[in-house]
N, C-alpha and C. Protein backbone atom coordinates (compact mmCIF):
# COMPACT_ATOMS: atom_id res chain seq x y z
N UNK A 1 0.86 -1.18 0.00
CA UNK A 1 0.00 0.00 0.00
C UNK A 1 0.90 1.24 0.00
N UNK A 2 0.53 2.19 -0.33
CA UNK A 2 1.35 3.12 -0.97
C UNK A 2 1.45 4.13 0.06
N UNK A 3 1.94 5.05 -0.05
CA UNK A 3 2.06 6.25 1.48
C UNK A 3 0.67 7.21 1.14
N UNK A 4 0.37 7.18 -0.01
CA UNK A 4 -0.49 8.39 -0.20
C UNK A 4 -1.84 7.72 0.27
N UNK A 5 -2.10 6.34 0.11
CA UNK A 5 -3.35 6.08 0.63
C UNK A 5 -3.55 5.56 2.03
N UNK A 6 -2.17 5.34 2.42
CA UNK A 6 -2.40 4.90 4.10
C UNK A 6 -2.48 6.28 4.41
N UNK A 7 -2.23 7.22 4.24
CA UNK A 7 -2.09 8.70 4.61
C UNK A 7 -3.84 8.95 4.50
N UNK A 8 -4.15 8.77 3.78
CA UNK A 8 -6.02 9.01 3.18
C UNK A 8 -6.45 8.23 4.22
N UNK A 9 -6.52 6.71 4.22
CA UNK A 9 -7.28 5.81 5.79
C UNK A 9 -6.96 6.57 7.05
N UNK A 10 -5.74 6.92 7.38
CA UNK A 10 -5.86 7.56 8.60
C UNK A 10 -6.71 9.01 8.61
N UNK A 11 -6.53 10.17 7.49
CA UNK A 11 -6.96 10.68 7.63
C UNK A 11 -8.55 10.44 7.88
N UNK A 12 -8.88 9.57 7.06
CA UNK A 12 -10.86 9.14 7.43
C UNK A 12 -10.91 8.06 8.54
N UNK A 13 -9.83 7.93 8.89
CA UNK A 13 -10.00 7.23 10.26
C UNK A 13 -10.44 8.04 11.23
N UNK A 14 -9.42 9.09 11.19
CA UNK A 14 -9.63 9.78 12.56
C UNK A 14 -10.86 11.21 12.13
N UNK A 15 -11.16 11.53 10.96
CA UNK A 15 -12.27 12.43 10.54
C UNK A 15 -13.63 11.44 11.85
N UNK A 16 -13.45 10.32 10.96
CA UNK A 16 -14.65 9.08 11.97
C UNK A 16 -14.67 8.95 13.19
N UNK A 17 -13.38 9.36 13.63
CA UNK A 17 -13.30 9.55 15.30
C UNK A 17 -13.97 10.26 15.97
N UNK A 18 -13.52 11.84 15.52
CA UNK A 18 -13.57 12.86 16.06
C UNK A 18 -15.25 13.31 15.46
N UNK A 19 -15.76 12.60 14.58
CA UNK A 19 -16.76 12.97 14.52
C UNK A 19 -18.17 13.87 15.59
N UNK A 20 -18.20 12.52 16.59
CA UNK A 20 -19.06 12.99 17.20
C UNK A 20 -18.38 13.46 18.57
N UNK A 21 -17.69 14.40 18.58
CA UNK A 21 -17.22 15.41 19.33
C UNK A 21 -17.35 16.52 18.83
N UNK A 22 -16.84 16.90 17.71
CA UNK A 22 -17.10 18.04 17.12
C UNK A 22 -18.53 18.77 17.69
N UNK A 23 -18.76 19.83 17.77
CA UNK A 23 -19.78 20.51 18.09
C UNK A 23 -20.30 21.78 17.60
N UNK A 24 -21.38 22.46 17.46
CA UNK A 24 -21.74 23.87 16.94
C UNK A 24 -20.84 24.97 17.39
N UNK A 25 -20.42 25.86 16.99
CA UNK A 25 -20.28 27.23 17.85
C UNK A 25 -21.24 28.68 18.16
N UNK A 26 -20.95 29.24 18.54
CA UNK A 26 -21.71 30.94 18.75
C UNK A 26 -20.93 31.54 18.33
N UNK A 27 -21.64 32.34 17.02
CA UNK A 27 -21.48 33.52 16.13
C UNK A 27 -22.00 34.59 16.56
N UNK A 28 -21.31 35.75 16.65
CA UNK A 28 -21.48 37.56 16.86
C UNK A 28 -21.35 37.97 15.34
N UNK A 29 -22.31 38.43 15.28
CA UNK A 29 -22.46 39.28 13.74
C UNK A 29 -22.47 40.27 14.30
N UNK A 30 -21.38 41.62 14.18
CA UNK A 30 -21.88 43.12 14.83
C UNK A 30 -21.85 44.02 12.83
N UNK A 31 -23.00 44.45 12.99
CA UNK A 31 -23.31 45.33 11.69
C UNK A 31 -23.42 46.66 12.17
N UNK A 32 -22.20 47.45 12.88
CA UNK A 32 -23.02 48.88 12.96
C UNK A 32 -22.48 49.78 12.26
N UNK A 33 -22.76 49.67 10.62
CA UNK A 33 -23.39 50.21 9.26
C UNK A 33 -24.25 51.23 8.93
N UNK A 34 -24.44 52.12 8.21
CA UNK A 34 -25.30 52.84 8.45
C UNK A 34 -26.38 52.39 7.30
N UNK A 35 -26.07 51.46 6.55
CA UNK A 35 -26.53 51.24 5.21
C UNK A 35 -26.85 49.61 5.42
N UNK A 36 -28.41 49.25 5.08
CA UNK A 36 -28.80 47.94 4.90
C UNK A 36 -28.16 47.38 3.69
N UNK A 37 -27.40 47.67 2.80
CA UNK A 37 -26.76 46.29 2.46
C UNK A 37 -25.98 45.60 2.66
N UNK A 38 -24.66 46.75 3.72
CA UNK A 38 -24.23 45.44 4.57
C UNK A 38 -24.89 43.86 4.96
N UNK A 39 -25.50 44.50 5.51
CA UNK A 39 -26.22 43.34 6.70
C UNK A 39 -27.09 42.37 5.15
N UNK A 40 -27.41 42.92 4.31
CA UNK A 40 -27.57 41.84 3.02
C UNK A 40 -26.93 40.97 2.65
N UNK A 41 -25.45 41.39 2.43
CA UNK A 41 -24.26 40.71 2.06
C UNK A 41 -24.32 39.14 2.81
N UNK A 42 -24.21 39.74 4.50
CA UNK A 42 -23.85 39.03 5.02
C UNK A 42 -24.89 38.44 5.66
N UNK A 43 -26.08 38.60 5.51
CA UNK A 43 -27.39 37.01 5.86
C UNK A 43 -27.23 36.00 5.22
N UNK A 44 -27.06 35.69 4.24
CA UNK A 44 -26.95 34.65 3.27
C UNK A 44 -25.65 33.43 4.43
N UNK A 45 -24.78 34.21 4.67
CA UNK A 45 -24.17 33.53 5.69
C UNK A 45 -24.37 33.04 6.87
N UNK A 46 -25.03 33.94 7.78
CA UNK A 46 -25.20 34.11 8.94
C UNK A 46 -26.65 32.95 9.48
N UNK A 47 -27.52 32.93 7.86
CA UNK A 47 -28.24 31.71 7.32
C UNK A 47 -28.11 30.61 7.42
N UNK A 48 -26.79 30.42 6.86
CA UNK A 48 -26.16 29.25 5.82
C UNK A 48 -25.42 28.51 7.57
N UNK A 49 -24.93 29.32 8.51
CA UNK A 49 -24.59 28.99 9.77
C UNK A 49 -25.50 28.35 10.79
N UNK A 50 -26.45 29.15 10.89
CA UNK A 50 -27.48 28.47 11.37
C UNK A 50 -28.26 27.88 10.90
N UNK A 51 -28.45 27.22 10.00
CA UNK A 51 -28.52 26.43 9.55
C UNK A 51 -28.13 24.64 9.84
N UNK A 52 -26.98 24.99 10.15
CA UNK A 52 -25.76 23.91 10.32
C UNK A 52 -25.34 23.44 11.32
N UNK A 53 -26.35 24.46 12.41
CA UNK A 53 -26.30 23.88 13.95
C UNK A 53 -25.50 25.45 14.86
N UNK A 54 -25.26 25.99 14.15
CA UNK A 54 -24.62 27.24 15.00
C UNK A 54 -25.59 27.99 15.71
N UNK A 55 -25.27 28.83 16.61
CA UNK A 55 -26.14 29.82 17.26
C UNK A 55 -25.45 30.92 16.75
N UNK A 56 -26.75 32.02 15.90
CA UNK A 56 -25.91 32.84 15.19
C UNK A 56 -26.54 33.96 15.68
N UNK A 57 -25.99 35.44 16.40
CA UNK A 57 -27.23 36.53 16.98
C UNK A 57 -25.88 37.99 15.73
N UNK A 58 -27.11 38.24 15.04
CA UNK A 58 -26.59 39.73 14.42
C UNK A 58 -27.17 40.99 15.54
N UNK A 59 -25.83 41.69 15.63
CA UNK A 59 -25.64 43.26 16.20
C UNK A 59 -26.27 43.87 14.50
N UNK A 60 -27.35 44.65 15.08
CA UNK A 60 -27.42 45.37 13.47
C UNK A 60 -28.90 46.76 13.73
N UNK A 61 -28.74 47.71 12.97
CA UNK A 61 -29.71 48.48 12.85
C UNK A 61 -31.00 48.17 12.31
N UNK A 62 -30.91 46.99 11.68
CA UNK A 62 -32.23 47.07 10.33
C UNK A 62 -33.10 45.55 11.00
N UNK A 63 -34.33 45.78 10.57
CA UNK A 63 -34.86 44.13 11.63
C UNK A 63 -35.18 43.48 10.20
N UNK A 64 -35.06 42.14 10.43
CA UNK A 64 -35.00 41.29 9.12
C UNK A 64 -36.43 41.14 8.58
N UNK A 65 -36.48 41.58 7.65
CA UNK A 65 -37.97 41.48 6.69
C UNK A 65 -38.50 40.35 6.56
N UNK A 66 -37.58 39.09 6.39
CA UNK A 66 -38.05 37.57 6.50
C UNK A 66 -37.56 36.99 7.65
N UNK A 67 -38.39 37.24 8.33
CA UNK A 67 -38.48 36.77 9.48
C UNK A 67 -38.53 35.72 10.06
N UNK A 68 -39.95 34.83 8.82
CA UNK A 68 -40.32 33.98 8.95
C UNK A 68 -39.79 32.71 8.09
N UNK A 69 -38.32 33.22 6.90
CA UNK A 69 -37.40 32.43 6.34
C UNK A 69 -36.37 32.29 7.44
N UNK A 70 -36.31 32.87 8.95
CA UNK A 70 -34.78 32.65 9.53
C UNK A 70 -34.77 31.37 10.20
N UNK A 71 -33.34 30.60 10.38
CA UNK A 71 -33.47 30.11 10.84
C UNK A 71 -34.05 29.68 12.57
N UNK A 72 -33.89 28.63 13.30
CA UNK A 72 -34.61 28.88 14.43
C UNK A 72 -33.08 29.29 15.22
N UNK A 73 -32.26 28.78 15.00
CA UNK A 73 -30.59 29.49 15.75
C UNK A 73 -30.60 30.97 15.73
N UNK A 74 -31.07 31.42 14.67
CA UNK A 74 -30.43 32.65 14.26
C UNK A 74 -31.55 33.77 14.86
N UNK A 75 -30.62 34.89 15.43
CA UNK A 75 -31.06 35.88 16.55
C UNK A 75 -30.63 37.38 15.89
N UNK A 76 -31.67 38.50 16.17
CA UNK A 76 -31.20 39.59 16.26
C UNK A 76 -31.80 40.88 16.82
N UNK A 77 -30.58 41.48 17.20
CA UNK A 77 -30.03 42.61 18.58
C UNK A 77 -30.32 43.90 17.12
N UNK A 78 -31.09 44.45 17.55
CA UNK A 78 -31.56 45.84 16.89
C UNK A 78 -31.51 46.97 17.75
N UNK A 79 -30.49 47.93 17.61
CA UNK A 79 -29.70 48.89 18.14
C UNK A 79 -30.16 49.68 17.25
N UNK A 80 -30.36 51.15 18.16
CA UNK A 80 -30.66 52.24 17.85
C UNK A 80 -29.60 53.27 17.32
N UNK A 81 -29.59 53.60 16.04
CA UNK A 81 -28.23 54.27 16.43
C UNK A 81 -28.65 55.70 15.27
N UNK A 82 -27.86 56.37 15.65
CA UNK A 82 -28.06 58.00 14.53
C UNK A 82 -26.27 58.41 14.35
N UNK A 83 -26.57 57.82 12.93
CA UNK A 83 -24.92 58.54 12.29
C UNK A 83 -24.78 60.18 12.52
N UNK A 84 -25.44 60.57 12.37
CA UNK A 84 -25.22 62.26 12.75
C UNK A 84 -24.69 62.41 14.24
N UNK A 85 -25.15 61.24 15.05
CA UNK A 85 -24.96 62.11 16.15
C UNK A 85 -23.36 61.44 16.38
N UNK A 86 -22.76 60.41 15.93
CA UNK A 86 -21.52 59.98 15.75
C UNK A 86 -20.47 60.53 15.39
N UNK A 87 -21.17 61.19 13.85
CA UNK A 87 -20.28 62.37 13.56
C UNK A 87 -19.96 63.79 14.08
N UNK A 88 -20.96 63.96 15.00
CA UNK A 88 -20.87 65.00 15.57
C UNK A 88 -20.37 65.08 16.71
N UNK A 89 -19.90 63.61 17.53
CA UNK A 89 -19.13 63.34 18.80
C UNK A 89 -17.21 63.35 18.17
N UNK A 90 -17.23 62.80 17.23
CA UNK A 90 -16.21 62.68 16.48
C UNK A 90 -15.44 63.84 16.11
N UNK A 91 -16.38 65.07 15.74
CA UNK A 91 -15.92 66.45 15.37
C UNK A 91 -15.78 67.17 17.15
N UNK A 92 -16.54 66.36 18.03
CA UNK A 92 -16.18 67.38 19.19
C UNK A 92 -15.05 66.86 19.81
N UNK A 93 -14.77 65.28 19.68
CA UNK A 93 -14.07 64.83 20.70
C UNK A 93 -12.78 64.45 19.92
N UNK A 94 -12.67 64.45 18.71
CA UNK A 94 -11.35 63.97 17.52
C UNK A 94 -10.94 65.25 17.21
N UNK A 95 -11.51 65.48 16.31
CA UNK A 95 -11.09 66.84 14.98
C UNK A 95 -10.53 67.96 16.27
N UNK A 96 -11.56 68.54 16.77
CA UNK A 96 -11.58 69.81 17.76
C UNK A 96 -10.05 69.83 18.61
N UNK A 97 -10.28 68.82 19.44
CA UNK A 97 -8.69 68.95 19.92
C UNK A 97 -7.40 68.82 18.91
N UNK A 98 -7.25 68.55 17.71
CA UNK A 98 -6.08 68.14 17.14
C UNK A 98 -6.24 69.65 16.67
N UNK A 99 -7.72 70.77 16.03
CA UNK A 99 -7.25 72.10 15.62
C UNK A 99 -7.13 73.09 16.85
N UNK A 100 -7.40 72.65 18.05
CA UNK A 100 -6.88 73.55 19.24
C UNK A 100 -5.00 73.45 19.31
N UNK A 101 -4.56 72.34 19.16
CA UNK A 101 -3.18 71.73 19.38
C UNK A 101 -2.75 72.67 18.08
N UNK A 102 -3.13 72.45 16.86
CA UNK A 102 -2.12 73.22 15.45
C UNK A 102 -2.62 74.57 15.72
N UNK A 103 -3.64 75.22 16.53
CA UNK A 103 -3.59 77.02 16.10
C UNK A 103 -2.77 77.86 17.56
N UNK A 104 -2.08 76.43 18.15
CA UNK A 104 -1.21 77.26 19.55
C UNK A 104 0.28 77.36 18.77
């Protein structure tokens, strides 16, 4: 027997082992986007996961329109959020001090 296929049996030996140990994991989807097609992109995945036995919860602004296509794993955290007011912490607490520092 050759090296390449005793190499293949062990490998599906021990795939057969470890089988039923293997287990699901928990997925964090954080989407904080200001734009729903992010969070488009990435359902198809977040789907395709739970699906497969994962526990999947999306961080996201937008609540899923098919609701009743999700899986039963799959969860989501709908956060309130206003880009204006982000940008406007950003201009007080970023920008502002770096043009106080260049007009001394």
């Amino acid at each position: 027997m050759g090296l390449f296929y005793r190499s293949l049996l062990i490998l599906i030996y021990s795939c057969c082992c470890l089988a039923p140990i293997l287990e699901a994991g928990k997925v964090l989807m954080y989407m904080p986007v200001a734009t729903k097609s992010h969070k488009n992109v990435w359902r198809p995945l977040a789907f395709a996961l739970a699906d497969r036995g994962h526990e999947v919860t999306m961080v996201t602004m937008f609540e899923e329109s098919a609701a009743s296509n999700a899986p039963k794993k799959y969860r989501e955290i709908i956060v309130d959020f206003d880009p204006t007011d982000l940008q406007s912490r950003i201009a007080k607490e970023v920008v502002n001090p770096v043009d106080n520092s260049i007009s001394r």
